[in-house]
N, C-alpha and C. Protein backbone atom coordinates (compact mmCIF):
# COMPACT_ATOMS: atom_id res chain seq x y z
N UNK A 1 -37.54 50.64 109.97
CA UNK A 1 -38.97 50.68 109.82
C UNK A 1 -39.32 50.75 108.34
N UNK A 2 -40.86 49.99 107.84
CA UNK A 2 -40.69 49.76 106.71
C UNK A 2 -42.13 50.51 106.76
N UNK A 3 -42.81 51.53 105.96
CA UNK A 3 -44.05 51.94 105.58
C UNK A 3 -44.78 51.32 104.56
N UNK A 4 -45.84 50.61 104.63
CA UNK A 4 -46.46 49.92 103.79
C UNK A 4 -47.51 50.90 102.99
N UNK A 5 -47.56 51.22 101.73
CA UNK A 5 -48.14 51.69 101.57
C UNK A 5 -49.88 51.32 100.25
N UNK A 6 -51.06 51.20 100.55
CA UNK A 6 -52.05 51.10 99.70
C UNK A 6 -53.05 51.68 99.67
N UNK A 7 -53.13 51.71 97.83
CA UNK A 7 -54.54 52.97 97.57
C UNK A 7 -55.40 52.29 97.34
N UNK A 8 -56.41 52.14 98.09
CA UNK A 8 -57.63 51.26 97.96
C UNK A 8 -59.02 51.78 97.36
N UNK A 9 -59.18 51.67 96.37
CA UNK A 9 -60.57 51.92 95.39
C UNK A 9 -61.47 51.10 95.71
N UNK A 10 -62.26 51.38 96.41
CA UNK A 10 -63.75 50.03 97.12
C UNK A 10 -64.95 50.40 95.95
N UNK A 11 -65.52 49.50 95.69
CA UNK A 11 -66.82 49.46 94.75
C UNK A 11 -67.47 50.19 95.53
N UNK A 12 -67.92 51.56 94.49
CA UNK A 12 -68.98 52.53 94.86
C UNK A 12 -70.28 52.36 95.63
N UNK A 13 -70.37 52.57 96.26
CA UNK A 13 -71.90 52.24 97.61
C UNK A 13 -71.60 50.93 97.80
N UNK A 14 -69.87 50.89 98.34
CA UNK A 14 -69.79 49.32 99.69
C UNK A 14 -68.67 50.24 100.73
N UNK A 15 -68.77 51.28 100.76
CA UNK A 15 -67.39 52.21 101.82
C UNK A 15 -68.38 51.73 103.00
N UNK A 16 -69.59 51.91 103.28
CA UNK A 16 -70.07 52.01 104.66
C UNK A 16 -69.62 49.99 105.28
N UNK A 17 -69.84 49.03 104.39
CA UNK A 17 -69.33 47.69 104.32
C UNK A 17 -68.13 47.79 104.15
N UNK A 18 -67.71 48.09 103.89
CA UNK A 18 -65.77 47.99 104.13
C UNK A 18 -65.23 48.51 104.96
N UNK A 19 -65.79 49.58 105.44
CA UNK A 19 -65.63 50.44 106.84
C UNK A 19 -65.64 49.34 108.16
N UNK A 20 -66.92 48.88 108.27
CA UNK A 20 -67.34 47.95 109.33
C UNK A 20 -66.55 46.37 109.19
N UNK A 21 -66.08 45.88 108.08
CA UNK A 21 -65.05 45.12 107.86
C UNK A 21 -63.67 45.48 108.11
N UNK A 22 -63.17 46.51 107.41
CA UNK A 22 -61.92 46.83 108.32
C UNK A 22 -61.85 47.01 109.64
N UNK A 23 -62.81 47.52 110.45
CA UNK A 23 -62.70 47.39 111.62
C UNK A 23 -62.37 46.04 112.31
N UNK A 24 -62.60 44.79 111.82
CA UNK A 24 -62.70 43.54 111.91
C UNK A 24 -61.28 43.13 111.49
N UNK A 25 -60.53 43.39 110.15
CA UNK A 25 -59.65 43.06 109.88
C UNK A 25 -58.15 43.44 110.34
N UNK A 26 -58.38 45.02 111.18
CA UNK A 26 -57.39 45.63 111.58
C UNK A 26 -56.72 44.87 113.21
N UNK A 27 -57.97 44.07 113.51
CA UNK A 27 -57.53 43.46 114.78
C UNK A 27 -56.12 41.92 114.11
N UNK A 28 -56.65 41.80 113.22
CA UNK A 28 -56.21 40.72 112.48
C UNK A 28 -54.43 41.17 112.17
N UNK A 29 -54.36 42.28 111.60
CA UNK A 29 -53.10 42.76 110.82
C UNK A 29 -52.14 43.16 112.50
N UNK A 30 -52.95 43.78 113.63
CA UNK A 30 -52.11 44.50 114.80
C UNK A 30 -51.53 43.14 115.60
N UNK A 31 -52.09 42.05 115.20
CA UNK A 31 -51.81 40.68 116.08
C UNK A 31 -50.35 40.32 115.27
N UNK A 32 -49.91 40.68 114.29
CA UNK A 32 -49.23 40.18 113.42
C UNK A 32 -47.29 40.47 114.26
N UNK A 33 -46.82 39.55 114.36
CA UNK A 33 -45.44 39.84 115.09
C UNK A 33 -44.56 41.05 113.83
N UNK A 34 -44.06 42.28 114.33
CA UNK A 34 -43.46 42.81 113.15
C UNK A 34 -44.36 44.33 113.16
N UNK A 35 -45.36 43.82 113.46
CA UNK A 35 -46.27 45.28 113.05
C UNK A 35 -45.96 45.99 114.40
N UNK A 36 -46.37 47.49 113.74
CA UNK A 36 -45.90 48.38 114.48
C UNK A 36 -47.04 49.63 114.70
N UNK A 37 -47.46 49.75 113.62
CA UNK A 37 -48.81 50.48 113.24
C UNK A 37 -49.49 50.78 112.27
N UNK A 38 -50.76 51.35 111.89
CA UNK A 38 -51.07 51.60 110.55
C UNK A 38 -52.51 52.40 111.00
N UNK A 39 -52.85 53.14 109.58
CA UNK A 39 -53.47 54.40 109.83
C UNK A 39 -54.59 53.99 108.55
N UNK A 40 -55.72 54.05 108.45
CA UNK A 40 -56.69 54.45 107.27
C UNK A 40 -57.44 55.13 107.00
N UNK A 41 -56.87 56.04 105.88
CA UNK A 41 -57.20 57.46 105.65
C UNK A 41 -58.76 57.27 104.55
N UNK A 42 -59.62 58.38 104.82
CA UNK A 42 -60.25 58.37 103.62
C UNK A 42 -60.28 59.50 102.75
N UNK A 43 -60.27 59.25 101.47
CA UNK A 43 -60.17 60.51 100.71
C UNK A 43 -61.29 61.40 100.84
N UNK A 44 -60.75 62.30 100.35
CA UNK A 44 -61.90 64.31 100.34
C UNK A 44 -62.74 64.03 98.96
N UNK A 45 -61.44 63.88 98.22
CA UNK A 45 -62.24 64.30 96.60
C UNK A 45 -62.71 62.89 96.41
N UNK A 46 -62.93 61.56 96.25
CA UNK A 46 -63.29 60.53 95.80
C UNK A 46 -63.47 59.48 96.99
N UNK A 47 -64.88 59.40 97.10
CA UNK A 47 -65.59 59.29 98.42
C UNK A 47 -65.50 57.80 98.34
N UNK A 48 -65.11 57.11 97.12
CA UNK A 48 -64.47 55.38 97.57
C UNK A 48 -63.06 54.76 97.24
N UNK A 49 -61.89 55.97 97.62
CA UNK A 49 -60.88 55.69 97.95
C UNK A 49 -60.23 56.32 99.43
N UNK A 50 -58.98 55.12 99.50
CA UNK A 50 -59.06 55.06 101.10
C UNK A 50 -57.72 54.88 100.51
N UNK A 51 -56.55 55.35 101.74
CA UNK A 51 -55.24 55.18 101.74
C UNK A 51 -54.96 54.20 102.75
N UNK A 52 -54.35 53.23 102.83
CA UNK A 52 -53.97 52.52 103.94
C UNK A 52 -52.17 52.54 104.29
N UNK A 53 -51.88 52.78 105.30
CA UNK A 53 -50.27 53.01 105.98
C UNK A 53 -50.28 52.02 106.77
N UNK A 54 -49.67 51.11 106.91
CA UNK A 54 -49.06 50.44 107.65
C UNK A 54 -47.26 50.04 107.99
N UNK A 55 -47.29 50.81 109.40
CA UNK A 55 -45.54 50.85 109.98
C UNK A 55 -44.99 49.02 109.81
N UNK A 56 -44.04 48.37 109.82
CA UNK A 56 -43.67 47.10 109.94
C UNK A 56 -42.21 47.66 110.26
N UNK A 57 -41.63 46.42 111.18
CA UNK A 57 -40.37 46.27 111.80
C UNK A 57 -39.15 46.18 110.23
N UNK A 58 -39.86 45.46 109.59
CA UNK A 58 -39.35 44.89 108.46
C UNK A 58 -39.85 44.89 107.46
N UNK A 59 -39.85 44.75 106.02
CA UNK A 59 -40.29 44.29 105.12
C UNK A 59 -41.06 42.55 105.18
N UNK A 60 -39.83 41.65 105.80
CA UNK A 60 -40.45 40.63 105.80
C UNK A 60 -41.61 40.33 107.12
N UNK A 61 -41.71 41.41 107.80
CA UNK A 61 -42.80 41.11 108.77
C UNK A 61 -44.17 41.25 107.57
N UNK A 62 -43.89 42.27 106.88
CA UNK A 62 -45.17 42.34 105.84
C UNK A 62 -44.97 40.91 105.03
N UNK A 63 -44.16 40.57 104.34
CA UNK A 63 -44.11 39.74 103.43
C UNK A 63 -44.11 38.42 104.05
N UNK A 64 -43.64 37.93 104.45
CA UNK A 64 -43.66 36.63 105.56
C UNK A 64 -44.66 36.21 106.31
N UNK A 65 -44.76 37.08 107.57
CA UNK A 65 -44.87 36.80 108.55
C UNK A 65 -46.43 36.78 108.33
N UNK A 66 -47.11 38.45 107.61
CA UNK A 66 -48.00 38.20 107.66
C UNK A 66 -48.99 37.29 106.37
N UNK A 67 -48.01 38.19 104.94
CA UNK A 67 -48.75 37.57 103.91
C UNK A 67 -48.38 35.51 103.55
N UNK A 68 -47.74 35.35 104.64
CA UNK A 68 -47.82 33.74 104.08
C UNK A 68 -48.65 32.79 105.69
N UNK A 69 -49.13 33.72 105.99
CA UNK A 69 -49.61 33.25 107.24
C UNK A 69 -51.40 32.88 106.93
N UNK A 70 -51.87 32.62 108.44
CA UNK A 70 -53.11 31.41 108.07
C UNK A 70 -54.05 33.18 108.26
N UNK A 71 -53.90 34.25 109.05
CA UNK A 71 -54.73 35.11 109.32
C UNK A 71 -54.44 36.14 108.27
N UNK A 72 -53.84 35.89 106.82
CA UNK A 72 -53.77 36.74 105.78
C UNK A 72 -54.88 36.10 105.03
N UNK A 73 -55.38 34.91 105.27
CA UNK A 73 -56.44 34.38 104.21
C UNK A 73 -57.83 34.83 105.28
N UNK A 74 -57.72 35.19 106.26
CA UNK A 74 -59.34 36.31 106.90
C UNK A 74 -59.26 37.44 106.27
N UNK A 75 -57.89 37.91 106.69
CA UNK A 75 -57.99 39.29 105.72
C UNK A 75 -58.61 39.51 104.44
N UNK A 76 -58.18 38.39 103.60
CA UNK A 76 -58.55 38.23 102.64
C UNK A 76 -60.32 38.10 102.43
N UNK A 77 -60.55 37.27 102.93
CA UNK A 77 -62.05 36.92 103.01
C UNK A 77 -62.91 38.39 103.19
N UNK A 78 -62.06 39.02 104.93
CA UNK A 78 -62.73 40.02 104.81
C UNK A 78 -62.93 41.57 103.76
N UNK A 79 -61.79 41.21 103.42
CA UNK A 79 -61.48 42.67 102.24
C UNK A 79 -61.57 42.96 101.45
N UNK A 80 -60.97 41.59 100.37
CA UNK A 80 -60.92 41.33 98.73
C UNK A 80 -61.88 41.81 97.69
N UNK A 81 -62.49 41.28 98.33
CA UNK A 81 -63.84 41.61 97.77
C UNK A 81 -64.31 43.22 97.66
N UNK A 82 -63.84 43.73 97.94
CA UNK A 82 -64.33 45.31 98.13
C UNK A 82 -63.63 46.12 96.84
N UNK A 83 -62.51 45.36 96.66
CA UNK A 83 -61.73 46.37 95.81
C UNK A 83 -61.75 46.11 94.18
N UNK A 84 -61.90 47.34 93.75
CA UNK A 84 -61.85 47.49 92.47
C UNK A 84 -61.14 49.07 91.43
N UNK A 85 -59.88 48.15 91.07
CA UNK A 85 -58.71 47.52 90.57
C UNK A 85 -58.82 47.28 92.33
N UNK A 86 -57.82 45.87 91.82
CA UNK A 86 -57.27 45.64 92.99
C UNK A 86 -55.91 46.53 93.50
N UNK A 87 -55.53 46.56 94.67
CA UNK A 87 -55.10 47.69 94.92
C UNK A 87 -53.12 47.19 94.72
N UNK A 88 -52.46 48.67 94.13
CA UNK A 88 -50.98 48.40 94.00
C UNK A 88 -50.37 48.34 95.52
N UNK A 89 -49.44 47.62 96.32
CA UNK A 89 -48.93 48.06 97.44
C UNK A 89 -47.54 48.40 97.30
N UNK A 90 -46.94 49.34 97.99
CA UNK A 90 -45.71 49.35 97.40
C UNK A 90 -45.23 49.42 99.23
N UNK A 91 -43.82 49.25 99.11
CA UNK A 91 -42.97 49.56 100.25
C UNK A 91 -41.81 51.02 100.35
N UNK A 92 -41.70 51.62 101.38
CA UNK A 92 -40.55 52.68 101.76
C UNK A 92 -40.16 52.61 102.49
N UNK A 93 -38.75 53.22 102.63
CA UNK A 93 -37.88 52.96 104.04
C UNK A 93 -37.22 54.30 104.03
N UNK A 94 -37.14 55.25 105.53
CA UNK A 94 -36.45 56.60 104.88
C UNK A 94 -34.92 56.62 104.79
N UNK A 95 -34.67 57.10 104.24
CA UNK A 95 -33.84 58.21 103.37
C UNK A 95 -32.42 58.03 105.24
């Protein structure tokens, strides 16, 4: 199992619009062969950052399957736009 991990900084007064978009986009990412689960947290202290977790079978279910696929460019459409820096993603696998 591979934990996907991103810190997402959304442009200040668009969380309530990115909220109602991720809801939209998460149907998008759970369709994805590989995925397993994912969680989006919102922060306490800084009311337009959001953590995003997502479980994958693999690394290349993230990298492949979903990011070279035709429903990573909705994602895109729906999300991109929200973030500012765009966000680092990194990967873990345990120990």
């Amino acid at each position: 199992m591979i934990l996907e991990v991103a810190i997402l900084d959304v442009i200040a007064g668009e969380e309530d619009n990115f909220e109602i978009a991720f809801k939209k986009a998460e149907e998008i990412i759970a369709s994805i062969q590989g995925y397993i689960s994912h969680e989006l947290l919102h922060c306490i202290e800084k009311n337009n950052r959001y953590i995003l977790l997502v479980k994958w079978e693999t690394l290349e279910a993230h990298t492949e399957e979903f990011r070279q696929s035709d429903k990573y460019i909705e994602w895109k459409r729906l999300l991109h736009h929200f973030y500012d820096p765009f966000p680092t993603v990194e990967h873990y696998q345990a120990l």
